[in-house]
C-alpha atoms as a PDB file:
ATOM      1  CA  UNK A   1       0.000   0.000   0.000  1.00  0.00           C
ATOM      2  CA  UNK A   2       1.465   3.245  -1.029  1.00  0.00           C
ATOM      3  CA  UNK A   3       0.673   7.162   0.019  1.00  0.00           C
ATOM      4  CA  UNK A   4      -0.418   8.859  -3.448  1.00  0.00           C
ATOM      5  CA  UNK A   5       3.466  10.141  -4.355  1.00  0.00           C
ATOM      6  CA  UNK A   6       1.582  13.688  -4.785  1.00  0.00           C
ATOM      7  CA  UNK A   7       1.594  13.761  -1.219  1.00  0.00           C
ATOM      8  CA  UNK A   8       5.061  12.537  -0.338  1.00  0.00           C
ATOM      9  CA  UNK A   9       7.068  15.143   1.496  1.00  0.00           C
ATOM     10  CA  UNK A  10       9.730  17.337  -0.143  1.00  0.00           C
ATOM     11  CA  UNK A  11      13.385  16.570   1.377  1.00  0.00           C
ATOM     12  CA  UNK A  12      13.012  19.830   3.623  1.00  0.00           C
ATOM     13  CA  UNK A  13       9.990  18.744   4.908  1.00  0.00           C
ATOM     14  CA  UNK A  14      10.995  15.201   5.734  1.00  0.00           C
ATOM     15  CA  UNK A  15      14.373  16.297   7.316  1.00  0.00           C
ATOM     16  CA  UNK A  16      12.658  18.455  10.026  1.00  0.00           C
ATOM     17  CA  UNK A  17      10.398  15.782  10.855  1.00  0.00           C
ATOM     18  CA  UNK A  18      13.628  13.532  11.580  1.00  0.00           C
ATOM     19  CA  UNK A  19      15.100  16.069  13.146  1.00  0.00           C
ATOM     20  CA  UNK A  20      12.612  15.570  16.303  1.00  0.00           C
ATOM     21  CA  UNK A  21      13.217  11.846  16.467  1.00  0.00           C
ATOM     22  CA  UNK A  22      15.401  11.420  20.019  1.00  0.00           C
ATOM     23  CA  UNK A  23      17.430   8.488  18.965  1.00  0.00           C
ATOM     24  CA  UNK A  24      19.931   8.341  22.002  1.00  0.00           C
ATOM     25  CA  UNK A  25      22.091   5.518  21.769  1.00  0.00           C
ATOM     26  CA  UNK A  26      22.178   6.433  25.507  1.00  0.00           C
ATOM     27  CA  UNK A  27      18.343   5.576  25.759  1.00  0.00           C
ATOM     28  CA  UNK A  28      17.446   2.501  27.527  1.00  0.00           C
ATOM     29  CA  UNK A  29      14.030   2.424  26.095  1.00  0.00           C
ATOM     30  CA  UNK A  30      15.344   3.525  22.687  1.00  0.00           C
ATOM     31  CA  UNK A  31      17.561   0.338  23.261  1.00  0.00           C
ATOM     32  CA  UNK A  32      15.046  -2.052  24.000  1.00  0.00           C
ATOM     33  CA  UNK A  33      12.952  -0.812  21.430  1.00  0.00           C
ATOM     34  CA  UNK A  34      15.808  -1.574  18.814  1.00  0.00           C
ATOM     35  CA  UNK A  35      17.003  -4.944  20.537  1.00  0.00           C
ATOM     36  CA  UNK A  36      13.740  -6.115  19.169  1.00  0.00           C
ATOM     37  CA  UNK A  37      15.687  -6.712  15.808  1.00  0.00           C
ATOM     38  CA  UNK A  38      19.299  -6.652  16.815  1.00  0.00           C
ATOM     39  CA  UNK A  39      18.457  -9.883  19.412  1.00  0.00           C
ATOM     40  CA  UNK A  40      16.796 -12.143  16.820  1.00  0.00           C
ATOM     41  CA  UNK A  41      19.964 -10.639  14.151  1.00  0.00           C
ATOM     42  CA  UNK A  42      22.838 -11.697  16.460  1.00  0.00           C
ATOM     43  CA  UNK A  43      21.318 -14.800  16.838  1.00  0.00           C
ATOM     44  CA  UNK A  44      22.811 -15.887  13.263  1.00  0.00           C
ATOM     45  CA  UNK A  45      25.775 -13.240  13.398  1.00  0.00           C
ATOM     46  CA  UNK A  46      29.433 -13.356  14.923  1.00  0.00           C
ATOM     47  CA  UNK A  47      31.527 -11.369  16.126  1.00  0.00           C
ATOM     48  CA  UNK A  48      33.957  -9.374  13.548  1.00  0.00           C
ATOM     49  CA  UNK A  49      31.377  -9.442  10.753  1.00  0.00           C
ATOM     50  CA  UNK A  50      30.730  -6.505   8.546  1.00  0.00           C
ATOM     51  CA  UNK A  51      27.207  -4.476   8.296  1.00  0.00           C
ATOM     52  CA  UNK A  52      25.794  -1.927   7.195  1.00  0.00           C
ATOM     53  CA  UNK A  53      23.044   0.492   9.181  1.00  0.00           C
ATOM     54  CA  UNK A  54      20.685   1.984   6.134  1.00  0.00           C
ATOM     55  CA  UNK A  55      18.812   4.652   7.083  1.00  0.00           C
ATOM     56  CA  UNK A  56      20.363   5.023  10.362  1.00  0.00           C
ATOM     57  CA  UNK A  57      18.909   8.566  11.058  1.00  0.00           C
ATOM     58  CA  UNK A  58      20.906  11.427  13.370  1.00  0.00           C
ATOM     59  CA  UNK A  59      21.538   9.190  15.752  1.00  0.00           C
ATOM     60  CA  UNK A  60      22.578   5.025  14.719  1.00  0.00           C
ATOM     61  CA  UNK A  61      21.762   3.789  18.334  1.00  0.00           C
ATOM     62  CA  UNK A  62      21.680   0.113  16.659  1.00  0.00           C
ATOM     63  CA  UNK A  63      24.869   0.428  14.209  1.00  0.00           C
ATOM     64  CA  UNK A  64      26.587   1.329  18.406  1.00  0.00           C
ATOM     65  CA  UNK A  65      24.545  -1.665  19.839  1.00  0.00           C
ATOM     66  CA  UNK A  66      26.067  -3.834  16.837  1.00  0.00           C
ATOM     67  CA  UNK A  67      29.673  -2.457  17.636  1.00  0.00           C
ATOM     68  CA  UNK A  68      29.429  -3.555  20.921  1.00  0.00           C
ATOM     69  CA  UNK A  69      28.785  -7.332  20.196  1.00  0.00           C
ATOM     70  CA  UNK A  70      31.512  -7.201  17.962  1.00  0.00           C
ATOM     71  CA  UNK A  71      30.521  -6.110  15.237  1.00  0.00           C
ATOM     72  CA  UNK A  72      32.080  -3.776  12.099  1.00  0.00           C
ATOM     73  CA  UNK A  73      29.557  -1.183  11.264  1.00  0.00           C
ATOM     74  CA  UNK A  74      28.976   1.585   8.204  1.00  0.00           C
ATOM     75  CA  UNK A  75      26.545   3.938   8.095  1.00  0.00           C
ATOM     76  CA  UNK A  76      23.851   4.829   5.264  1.00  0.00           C
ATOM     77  CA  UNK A  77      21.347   7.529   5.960  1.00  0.00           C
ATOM     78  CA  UNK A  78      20.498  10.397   2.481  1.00  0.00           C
ATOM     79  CA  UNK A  79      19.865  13.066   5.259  1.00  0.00           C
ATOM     80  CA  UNK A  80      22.582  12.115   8.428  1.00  0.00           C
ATOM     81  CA  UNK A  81      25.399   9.665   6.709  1.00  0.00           C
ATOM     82  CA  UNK A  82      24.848  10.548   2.769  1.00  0.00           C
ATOM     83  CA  UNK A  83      28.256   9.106   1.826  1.00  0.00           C
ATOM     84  CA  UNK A  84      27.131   6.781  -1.026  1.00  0.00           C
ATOM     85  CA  UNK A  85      30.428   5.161  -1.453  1.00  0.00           C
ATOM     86  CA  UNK A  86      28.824   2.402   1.428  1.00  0.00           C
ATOM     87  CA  UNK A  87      26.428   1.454  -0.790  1.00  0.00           C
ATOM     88  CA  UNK A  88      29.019   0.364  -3.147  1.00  0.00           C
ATOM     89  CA  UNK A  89      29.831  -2.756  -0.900  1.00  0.00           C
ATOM     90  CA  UNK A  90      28.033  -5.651  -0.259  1.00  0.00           C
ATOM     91  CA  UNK A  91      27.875  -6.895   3.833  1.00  0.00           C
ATOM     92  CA  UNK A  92      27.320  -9.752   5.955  1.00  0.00           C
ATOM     93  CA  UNK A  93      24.255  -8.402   6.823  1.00  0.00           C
ATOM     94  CA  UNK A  94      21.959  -4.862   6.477  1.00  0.00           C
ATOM     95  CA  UNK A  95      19.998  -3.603   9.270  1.00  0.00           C
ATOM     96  CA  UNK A  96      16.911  -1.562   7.933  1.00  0.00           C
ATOM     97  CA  UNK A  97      15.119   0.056  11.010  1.00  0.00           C
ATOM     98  CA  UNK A  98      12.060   1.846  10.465  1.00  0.00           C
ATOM     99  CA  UNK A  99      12.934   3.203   7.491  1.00  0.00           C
ATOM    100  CA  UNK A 100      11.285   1.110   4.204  1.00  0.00           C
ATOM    101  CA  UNK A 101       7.992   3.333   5.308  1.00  0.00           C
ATOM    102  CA  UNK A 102      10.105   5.788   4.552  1.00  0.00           C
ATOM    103  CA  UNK A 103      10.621   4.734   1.020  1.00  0.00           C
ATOM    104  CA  UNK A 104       9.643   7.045  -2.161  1.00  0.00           C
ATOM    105  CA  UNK A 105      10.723   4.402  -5.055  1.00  0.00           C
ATOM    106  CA  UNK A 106      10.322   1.265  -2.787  1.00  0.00           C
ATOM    107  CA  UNK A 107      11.121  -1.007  -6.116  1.00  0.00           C
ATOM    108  CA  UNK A 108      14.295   0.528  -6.609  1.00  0.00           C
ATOM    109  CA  UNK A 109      15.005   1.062  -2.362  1.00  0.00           C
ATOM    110  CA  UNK A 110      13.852  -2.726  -2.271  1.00  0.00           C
ATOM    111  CA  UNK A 111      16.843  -4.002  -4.989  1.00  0.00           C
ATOM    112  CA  UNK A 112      19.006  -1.630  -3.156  1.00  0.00           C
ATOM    113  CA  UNK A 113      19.015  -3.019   0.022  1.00  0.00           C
ATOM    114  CA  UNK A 114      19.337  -6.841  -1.619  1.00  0.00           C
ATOM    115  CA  UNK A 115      21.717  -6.327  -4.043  1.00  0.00           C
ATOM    116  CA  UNK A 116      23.863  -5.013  -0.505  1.00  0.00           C
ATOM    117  CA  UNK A 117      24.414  -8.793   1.035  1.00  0.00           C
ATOM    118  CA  UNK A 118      26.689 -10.780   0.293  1.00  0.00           C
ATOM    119  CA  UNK A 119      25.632 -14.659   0.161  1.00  0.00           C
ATOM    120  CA  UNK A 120      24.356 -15.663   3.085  1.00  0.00           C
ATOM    121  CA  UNK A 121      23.662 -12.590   4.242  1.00  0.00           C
ATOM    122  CA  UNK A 122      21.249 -11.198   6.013  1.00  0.00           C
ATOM    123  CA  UNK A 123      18.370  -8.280   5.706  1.00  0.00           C
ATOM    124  CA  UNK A 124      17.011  -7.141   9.356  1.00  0.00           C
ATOM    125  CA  UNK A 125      13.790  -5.079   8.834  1.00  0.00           C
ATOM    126  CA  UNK A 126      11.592  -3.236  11.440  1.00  0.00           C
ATOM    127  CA  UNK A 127       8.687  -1.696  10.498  1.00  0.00           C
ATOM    128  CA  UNK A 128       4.998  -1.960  11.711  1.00  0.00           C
ATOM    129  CA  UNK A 129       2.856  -4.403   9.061  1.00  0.00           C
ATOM    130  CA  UNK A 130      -0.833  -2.942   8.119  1.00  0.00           C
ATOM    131  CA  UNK A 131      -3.828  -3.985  10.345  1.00  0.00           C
ATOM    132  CA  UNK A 132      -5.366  -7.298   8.908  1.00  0.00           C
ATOM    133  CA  UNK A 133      -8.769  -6.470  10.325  1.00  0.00           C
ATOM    134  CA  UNK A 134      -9.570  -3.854   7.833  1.00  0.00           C
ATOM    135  CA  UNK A 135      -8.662  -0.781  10.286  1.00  0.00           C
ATOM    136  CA  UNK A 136      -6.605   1.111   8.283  1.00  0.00           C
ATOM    137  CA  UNK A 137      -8.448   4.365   8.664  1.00  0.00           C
ATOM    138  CA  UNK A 138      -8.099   4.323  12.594  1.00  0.00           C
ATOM    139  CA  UNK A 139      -4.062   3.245  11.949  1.00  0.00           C
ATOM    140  CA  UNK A 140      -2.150   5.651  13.813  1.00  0.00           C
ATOM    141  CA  UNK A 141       1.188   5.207  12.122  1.00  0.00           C
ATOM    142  CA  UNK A 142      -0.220   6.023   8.298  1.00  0.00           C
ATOM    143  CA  UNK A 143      -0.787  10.105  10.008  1.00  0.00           C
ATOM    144  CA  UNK A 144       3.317  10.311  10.040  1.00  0.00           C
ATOM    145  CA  UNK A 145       3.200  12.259   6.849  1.00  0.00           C
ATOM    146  CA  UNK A 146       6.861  10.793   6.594  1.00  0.00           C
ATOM    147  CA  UNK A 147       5.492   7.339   5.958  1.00  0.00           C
ATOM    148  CA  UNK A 148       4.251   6.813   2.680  1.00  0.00           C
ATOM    149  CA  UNK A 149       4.626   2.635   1.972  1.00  0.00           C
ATOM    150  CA  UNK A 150       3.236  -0.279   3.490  1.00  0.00           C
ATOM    151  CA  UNK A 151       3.557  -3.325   4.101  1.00  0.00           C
ATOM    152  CA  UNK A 152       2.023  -6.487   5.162  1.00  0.00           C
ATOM    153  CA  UNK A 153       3.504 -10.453   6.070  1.00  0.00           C
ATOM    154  CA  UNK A 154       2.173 -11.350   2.825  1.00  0.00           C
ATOM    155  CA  UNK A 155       3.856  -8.424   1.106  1.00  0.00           C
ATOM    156  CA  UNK A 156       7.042  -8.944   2.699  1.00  0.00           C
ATOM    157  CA  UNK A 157       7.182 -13.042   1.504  1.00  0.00           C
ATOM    158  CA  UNK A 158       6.767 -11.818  -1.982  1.00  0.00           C
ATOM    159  CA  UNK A 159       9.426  -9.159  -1.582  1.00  0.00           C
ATOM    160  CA  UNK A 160      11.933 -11.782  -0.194  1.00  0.00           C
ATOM    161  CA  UNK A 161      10.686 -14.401  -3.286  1.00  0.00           C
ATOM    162  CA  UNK A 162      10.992 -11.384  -5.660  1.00  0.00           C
ATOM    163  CA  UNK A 163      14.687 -10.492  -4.760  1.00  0.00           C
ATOM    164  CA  UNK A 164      15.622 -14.037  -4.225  1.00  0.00           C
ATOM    165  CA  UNK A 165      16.083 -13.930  -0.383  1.00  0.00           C
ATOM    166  CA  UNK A 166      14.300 -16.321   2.252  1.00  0.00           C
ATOM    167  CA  UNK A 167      12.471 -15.464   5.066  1.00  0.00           C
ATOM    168  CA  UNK A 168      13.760 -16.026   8.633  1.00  0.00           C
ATOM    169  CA  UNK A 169      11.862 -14.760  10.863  1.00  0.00           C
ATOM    170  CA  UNK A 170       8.501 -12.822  10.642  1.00  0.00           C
ATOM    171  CA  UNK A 171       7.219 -11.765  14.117  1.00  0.00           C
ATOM    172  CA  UNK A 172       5.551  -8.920  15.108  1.00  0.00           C
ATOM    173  CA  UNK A 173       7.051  -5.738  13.414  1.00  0.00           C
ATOM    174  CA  UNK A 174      10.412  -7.576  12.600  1.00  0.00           C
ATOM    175  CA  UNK A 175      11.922  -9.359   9.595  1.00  0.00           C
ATOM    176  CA  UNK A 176      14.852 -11.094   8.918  1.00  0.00           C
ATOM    177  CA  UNK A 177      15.517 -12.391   5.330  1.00  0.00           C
ATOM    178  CA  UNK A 178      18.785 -14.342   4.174  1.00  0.00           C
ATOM    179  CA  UNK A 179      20.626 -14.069   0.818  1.00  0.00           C
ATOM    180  CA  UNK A 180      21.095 -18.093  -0.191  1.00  0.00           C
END
């Protein structure tokens, strides 16, 4: 489900909206909000293994969280990290935290963060999936004029079958897909 692009945000717009986000690596709650992901990730992870934080907004609390169980982090954000020359690499894994609601040209953002693994390596995805019972008019997170795709389980095991990545896990607001 996508916002009509007519009403997607200019880049001026959007960038003062992130600008209020309070994402303290310091934050225990901000921690445990992100560990959500990162605890199911490190599951299939070990130490000294390369990733890459994509989208990791002004302040990558989960690219330090990943540093400190050993792992070797870049950074990707167009607003906070724009250096592009990450996204020239591929990585043991990607960690995509609420950010593909984010996405303007999700087909192309979609390949993008694929075509970034290495084999056998793994896509961690946070993002809250659309109500199944039909409520999507009383959905709170669709009013962040920021967010402008959604998704679905459904949606998200075609996307892994259309890039040629398995799913996982699928559990709650978190996905984890793996390059063969």
């Amino acid at each position: 489900m996508f916002a009509d692009p007519a009403t997607h945000p200019h880049a001026a717009a959007e960038r003062a909206t992130y600008d209020l986000h309070e994402n303290d690596p310091a934050d225990p709650r901000y921690r445990a909000f992100l560990a959500r992901l990162s605890g199911p990730l490190l599951q299939h992870l070990r130490p000294g293994m390369e990733g890459l934080d994509y989208g990791c907004g002004p302040g990558p609390a989960l690219s330090v969280m990943l540093e400190e169980a050993g792992m070797r982090m870049a950074l990707y954000d167009p607003f906070y990290a724009p250096d592009m020359a990450v996204l020239e690499r591929r990585y043991d894994f990607v960690t995509c935290t609420e950010v593909v609601e984010h996405f303007h040209r999700p087909a192309a953002d979609w390949t993008r963060l694929a075509g970034l693994l290495r084999p056998g390596g793994r896509l961690g995805v946070m993002t809250r999936m659309v109500p199944e019972d039909r409520a999507f008019h009383r959905w709170h997170y669709k009013n962040d004029p920021t967010h402008v795709a959604f998704y679905s389980p459904r949606v998200m095991a075609w996307l892994a079958g259309h890039l040629g990545l398995e799913i996982d896990l699928m559990e709650g607001d978190v996905v984890l897909m793996r390059r063969p």
